[in-house]
PDB file of N, CA and C in Angstrom:
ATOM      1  N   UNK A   1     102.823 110.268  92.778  1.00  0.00           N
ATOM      2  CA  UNK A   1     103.234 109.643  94.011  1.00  0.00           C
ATOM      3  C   UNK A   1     104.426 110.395  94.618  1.00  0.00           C
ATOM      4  N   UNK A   2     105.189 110.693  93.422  1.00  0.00           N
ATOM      5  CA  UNK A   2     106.698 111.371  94.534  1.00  0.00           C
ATOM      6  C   UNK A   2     106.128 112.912  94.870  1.00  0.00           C
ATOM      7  N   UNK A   3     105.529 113.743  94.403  1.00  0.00           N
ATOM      8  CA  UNK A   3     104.820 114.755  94.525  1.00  0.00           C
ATOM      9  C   UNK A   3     103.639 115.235  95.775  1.00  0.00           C
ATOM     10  N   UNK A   4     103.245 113.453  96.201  1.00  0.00           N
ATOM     11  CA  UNK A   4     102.123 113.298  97.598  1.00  0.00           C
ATOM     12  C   UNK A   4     103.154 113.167  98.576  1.00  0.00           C
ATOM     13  N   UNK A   5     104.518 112.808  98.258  1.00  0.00           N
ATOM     14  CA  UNK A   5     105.346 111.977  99.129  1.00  0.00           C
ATOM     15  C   UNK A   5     106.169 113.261  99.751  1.00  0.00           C
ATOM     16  N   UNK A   6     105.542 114.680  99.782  1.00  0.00           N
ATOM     17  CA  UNK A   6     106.628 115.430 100.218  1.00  0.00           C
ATOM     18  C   UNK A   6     108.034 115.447  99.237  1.00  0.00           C
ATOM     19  N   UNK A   7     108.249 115.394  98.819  1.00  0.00           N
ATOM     20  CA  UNK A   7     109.714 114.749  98.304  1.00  0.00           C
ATOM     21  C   UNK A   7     110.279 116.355  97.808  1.00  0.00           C
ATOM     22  N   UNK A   8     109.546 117.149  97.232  1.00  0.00           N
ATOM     23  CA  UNK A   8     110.080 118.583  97.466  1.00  0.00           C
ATOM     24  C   UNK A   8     110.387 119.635  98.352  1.00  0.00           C
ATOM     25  N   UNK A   9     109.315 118.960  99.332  1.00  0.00           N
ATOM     26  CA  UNK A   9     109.673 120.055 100.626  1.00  0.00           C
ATOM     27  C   UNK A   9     111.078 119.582 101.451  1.00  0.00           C
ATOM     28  N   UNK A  10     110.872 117.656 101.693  1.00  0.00           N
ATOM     29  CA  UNK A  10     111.461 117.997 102.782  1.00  0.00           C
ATOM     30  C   UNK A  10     113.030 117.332 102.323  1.00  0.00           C
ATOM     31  N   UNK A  11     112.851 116.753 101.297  1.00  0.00           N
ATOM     32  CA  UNK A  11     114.524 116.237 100.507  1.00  0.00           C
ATOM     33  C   UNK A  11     115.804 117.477 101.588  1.00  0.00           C
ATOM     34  N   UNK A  12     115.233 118.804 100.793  1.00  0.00           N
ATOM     35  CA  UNK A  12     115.937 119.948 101.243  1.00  0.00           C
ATOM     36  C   UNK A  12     115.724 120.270 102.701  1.00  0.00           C
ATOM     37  N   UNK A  13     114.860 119.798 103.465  1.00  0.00           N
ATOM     38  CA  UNK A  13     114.728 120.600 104.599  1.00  0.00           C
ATOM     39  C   UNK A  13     115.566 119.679 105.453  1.00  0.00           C
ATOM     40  N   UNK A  14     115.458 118.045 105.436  1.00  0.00           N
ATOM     41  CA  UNK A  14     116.053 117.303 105.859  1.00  0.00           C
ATOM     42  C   UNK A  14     117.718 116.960 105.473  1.00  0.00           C
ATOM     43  N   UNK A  15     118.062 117.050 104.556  1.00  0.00           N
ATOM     44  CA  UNK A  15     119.386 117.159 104.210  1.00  0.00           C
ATOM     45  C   UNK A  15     120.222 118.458 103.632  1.00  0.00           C
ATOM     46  N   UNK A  16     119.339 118.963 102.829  1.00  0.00           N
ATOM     47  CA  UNK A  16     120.075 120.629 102.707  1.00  0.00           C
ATOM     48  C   UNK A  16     120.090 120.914 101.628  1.00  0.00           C
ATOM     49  N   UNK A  17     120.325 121.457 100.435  1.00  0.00           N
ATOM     50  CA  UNK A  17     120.132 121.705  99.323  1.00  0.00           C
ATOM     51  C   UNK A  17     121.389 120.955  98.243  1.00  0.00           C
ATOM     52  N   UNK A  18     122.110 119.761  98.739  1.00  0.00           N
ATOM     53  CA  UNK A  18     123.091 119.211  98.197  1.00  0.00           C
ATOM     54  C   UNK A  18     122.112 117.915  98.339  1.00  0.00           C
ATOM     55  N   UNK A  19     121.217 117.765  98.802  1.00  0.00           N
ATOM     56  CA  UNK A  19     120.868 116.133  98.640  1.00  0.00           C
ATOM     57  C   UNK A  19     120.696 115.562  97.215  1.00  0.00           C
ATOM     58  N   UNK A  20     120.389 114.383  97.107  1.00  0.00           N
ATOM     59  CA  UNK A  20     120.701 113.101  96.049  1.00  0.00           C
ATOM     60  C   UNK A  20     119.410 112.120  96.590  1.00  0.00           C
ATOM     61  N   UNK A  21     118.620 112.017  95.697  1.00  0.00           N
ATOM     62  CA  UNK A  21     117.523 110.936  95.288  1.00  0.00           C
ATOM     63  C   UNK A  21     118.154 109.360  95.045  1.00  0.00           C
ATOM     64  N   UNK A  22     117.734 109.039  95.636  1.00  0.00           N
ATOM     65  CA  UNK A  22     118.529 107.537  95.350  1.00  0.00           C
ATOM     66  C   UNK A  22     117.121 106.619  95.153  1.00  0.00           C
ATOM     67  N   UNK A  23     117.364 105.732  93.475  1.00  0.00           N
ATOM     68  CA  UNK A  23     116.612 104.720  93.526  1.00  0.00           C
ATOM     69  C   UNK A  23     117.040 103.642  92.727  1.00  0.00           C
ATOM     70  N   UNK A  24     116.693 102.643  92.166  1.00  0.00           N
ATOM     71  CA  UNK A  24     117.591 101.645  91.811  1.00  0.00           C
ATOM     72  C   UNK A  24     117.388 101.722  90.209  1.00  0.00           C
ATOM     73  N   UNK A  25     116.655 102.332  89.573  1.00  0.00           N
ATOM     74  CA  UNK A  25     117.370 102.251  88.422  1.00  0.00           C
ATOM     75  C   UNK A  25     116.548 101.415  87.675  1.00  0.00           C
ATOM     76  N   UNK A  26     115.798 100.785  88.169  1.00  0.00           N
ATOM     77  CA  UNK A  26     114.767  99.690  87.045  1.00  0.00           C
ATOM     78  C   UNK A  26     114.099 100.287  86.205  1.00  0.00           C
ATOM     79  N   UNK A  27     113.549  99.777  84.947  1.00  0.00           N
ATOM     80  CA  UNK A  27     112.592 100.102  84.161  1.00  0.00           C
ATOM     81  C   UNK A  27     111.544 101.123  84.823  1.00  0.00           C
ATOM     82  N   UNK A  28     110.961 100.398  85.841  1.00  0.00           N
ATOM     83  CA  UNK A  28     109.489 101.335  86.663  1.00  0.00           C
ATOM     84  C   UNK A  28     110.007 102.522  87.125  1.00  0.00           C
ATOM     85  N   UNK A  29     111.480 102.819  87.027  1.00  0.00           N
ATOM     86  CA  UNK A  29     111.487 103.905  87.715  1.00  0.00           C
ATOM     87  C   UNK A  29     112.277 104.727  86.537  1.00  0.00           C
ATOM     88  N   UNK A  30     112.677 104.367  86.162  1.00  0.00           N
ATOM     89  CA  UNK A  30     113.216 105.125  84.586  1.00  0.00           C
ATOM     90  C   UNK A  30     112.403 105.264  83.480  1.00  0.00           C
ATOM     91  N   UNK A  31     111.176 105.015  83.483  1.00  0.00           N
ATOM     92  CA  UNK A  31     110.028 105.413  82.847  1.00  0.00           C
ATOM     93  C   UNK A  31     109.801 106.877  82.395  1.00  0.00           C
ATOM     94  N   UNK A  32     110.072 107.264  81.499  1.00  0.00           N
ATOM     95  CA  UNK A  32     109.861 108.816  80.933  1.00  0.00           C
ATOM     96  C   UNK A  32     109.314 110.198  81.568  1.00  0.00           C
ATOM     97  N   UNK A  33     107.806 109.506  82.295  1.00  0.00           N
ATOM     98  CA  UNK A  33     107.460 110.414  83.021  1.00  0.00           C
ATOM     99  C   UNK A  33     107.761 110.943  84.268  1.00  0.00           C
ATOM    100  N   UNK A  34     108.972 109.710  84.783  1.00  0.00           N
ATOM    101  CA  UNK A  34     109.466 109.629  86.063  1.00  0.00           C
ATOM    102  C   UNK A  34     110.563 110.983  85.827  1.00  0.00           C
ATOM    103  N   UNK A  35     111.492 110.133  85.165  1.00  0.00           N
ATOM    104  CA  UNK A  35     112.398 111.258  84.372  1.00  0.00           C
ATOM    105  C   UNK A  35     112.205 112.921  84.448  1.00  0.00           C
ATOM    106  N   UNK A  36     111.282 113.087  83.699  1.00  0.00           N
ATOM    107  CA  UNK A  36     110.486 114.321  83.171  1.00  0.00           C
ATOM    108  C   UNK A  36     110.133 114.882  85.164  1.00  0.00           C
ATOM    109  N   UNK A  37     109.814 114.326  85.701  1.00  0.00           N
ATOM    110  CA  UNK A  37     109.607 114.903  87.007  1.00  0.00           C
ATOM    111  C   UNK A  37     110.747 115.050  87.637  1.00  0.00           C
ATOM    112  N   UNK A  38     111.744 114.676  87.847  1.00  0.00           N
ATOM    113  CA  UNK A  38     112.997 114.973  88.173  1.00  0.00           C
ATOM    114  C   UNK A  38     113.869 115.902  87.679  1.00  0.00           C
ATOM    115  N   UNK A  39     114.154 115.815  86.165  1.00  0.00           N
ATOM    116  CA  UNK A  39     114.302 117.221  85.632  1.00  0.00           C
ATOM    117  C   UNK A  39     113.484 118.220  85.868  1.00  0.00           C
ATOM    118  N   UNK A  40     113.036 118.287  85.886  1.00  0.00           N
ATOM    119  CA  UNK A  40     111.732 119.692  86.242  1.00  0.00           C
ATOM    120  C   UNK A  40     111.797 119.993  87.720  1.00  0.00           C
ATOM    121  N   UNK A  41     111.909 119.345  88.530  1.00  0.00           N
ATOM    122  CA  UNK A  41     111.752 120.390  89.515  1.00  0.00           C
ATOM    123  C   UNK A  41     113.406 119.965  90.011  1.00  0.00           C
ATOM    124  N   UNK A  42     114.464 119.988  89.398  1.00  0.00           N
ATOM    125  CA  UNK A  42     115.611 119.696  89.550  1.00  0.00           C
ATOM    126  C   UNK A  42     116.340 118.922  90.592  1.00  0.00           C
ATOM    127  N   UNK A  43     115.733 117.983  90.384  1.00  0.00           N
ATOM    128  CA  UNK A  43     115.860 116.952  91.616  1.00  0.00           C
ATOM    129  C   UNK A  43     117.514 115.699  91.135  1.00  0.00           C
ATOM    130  N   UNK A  44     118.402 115.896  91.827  1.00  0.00           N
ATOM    131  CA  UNK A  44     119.494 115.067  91.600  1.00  0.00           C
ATOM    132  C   UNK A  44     119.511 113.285  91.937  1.00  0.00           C
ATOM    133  N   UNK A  45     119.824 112.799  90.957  1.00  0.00           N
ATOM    134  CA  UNK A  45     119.459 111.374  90.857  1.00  0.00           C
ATOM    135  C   UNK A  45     120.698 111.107  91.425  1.00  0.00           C
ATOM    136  N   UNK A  46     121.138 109.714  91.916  1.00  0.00           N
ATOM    137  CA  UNK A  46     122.320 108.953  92.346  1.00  0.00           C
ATOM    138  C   UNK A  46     122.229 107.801  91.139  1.00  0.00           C
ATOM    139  N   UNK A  47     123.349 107.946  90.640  1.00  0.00           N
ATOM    140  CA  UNK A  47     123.335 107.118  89.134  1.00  0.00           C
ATOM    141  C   UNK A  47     123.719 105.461  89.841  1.00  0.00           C
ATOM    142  N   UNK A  48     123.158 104.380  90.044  1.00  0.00           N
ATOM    143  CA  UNK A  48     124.045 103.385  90.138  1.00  0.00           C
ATOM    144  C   UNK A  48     122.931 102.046  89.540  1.00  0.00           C
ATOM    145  N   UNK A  49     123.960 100.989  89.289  1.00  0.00           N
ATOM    146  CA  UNK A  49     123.048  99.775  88.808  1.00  0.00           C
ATOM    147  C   UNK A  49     121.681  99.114  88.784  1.00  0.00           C
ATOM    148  N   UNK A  50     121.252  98.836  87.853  1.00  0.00           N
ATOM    149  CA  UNK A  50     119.311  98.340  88.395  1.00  0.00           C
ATOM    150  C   UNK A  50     119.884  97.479  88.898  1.00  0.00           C
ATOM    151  N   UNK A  51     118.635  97.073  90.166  1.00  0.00           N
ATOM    152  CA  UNK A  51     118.561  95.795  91.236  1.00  0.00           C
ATOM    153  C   UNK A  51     119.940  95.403  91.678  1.00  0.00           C
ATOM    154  N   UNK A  52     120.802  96.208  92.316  1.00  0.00           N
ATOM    155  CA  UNK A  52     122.185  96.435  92.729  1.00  0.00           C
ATOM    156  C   UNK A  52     121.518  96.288  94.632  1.00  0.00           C
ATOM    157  N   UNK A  53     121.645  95.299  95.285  1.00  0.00           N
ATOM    158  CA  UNK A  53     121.168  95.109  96.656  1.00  0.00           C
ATOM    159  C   UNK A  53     122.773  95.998  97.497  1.00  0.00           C
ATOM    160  N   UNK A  54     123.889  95.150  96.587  1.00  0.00           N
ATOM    161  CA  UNK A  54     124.826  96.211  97.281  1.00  0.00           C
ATOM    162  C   UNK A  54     125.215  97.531  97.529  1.00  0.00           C
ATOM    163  N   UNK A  55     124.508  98.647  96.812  1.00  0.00           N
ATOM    164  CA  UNK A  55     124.233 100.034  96.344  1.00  0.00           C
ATOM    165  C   UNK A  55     122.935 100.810  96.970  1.00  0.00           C
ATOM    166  N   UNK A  56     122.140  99.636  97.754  1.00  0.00           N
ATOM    167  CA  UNK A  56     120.922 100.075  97.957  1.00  0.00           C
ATOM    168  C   UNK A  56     120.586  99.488  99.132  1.00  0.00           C
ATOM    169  N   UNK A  57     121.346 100.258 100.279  1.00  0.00           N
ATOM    170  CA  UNK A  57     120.668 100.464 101.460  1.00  0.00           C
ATOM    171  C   UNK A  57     119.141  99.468 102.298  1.00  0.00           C
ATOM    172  N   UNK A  58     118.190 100.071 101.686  1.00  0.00           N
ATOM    173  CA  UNK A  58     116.990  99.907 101.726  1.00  0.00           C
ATOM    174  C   UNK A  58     116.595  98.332 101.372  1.00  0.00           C
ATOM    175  N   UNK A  59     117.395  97.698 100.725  1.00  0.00           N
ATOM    176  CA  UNK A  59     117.429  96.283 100.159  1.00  0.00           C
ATOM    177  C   UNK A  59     118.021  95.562 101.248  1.00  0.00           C
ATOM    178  N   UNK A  60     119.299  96.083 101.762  1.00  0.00           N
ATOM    179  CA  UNK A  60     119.902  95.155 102.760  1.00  0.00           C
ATOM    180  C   UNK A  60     119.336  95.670 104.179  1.00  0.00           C
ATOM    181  N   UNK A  61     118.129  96.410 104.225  1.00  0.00           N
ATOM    182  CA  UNK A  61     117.802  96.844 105.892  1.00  0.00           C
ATOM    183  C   UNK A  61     116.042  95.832 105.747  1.00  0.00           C
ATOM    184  N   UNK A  62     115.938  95.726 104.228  1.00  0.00           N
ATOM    185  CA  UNK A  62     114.840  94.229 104.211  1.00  0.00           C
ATOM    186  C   UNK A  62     115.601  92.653 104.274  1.00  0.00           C
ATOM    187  N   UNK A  63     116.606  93.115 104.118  1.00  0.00           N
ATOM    188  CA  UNK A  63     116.985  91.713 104.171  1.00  0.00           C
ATOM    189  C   UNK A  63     117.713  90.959 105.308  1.00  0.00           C
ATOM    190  N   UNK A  64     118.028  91.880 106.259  1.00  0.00           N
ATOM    191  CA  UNK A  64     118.123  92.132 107.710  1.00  0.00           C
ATOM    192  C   UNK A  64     116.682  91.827 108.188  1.00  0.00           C
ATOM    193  N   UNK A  65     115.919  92.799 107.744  1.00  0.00           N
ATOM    194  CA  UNK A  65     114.877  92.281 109.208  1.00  0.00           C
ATOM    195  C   UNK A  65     114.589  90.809 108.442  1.00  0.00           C
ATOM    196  N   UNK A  66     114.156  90.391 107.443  1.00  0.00           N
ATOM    197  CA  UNK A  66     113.314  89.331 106.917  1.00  0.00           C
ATOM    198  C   UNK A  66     114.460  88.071 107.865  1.00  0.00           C
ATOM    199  N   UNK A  67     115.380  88.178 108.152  1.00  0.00           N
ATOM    200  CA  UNK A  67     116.506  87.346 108.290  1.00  0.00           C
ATOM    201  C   UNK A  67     116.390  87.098 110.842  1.00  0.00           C
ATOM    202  N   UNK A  68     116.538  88.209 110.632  1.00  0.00           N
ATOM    203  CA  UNK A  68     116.541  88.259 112.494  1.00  0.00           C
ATOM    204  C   UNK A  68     115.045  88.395 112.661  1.00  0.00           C
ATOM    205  N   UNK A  69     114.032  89.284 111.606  1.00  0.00           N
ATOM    206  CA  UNK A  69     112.315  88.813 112.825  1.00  0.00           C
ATOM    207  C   UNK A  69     112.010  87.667 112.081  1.00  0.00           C
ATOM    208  N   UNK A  70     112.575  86.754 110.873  1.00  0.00           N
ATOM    209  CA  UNK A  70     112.257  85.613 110.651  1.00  0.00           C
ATOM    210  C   UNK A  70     110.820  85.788 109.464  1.00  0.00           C
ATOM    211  N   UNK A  71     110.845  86.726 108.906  1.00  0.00           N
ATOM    212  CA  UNK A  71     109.759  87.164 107.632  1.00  0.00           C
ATOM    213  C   UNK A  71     109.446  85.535 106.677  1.00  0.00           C
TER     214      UNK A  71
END
């Protein structure tokens, strides 16, 4: 999936060769093979708490819309 997702081309093309992968850290995503794909094609993780809504962007821009379009 991160491999269909572009995630090598455009990480770098869009931010530059200093970017940072950000994900939250749960089990599903710290799964071995996840791991193993990140080391390998040297992809930099952002270390912070599982299920941390305050750390994670993407949590509070769902919890915004669910809140003003009324989800």
């Amino acid at each position: 999936m991160l491999q269909g997702a572009s995630l090598m081309t455009e990480g770098h093309r869009l931010c530059g060769n200093d970017w940072v992968f950000q994900q939250d850290n749960t089990a599903v995503h710290n799964a071995r093979l996840t791991k193993d794909f990140f080391q390998r094609n040297n992809i930099t993780l952002w270390n912070h708490p599982a299920c941390s809504p305050d750390l994670n962007p993407t949590e509070n821009i769902w919890g915004w819309m669910a809140v003003v379009l009324n989800f």
